[in-house]
Protein backbone atom coordinates (compact mmCIF):
# COMPACT_ATOMS: atom_id res chain seq x y z
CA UNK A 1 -97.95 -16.82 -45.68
CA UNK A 2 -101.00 -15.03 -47.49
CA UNK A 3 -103.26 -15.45 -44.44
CA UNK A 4 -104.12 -17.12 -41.15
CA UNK A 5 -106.56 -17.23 -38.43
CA UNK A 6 -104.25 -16.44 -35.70
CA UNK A 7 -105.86 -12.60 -34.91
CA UNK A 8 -109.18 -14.95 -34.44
CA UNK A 9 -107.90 -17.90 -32.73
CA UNK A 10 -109.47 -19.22 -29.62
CA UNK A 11 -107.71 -22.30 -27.92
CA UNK A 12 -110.94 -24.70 -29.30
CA UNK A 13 -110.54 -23.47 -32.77
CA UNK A 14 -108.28 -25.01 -35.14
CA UNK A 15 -105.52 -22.45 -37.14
CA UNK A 16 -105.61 -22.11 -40.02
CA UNK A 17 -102.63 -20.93 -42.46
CA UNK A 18 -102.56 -20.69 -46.28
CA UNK A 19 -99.64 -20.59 -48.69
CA UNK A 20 -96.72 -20.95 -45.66
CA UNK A 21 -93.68 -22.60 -46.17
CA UNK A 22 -91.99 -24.50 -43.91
CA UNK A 23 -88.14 -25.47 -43.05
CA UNK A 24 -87.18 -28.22 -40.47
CA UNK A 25 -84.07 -27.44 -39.19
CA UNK A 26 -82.22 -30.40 -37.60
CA UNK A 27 -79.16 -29.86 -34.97
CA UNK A 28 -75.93 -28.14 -36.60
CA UNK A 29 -78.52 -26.18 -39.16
CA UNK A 30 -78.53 -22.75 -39.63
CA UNK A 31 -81.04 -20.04 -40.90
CA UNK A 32 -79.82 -17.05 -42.17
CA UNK A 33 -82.49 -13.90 -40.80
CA UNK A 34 -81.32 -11.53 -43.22
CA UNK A 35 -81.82 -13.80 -46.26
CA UNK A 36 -84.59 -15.92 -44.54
CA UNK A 37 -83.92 -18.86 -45.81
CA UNK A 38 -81.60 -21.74 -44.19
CA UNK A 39 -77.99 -21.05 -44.52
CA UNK A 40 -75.75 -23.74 -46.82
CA UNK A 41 -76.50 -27.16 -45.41
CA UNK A 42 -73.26 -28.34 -43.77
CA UNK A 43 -71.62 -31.60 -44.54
CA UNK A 44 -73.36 -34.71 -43.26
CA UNK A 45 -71.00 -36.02 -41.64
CA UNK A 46 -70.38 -33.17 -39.59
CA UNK A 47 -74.02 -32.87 -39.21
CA UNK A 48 -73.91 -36.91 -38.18
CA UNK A 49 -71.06 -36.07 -35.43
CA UNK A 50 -72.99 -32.73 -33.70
CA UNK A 51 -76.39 -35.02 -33.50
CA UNK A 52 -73.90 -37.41 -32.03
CA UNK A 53 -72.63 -35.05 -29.09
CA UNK A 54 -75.75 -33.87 -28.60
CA UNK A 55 -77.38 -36.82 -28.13
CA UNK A 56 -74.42 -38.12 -25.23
């Protein structure tokens, strides 16, 4: 991110963020700190079968 308004923000004000980028992680996704990035997607079927259990 190259800038924001979050120093500034009051609750009535919108934010405002430039140049950020975003991951969605879903359940059984990792993100790895050190690289900061998302760690190797896992298969999707074991992906499927956690989002599964979870949702039980």
């Amino acid at each position: 991110m190259t800038r924001s308004n979050i120093a500034e923000a009051r609750p009535e004000r919108a934010l405002s963020m430039y140049d950020i980028r975003l991951h969605v992680l879903s359940s059984g996704d990792t993100f790895d700190l050190a690289k900061r990035r998302p760690a190797v997607v896992p298969d999707v079927t074991v992906s499927h079968a956690i989002e599964a259990q979870a949702a039980e």
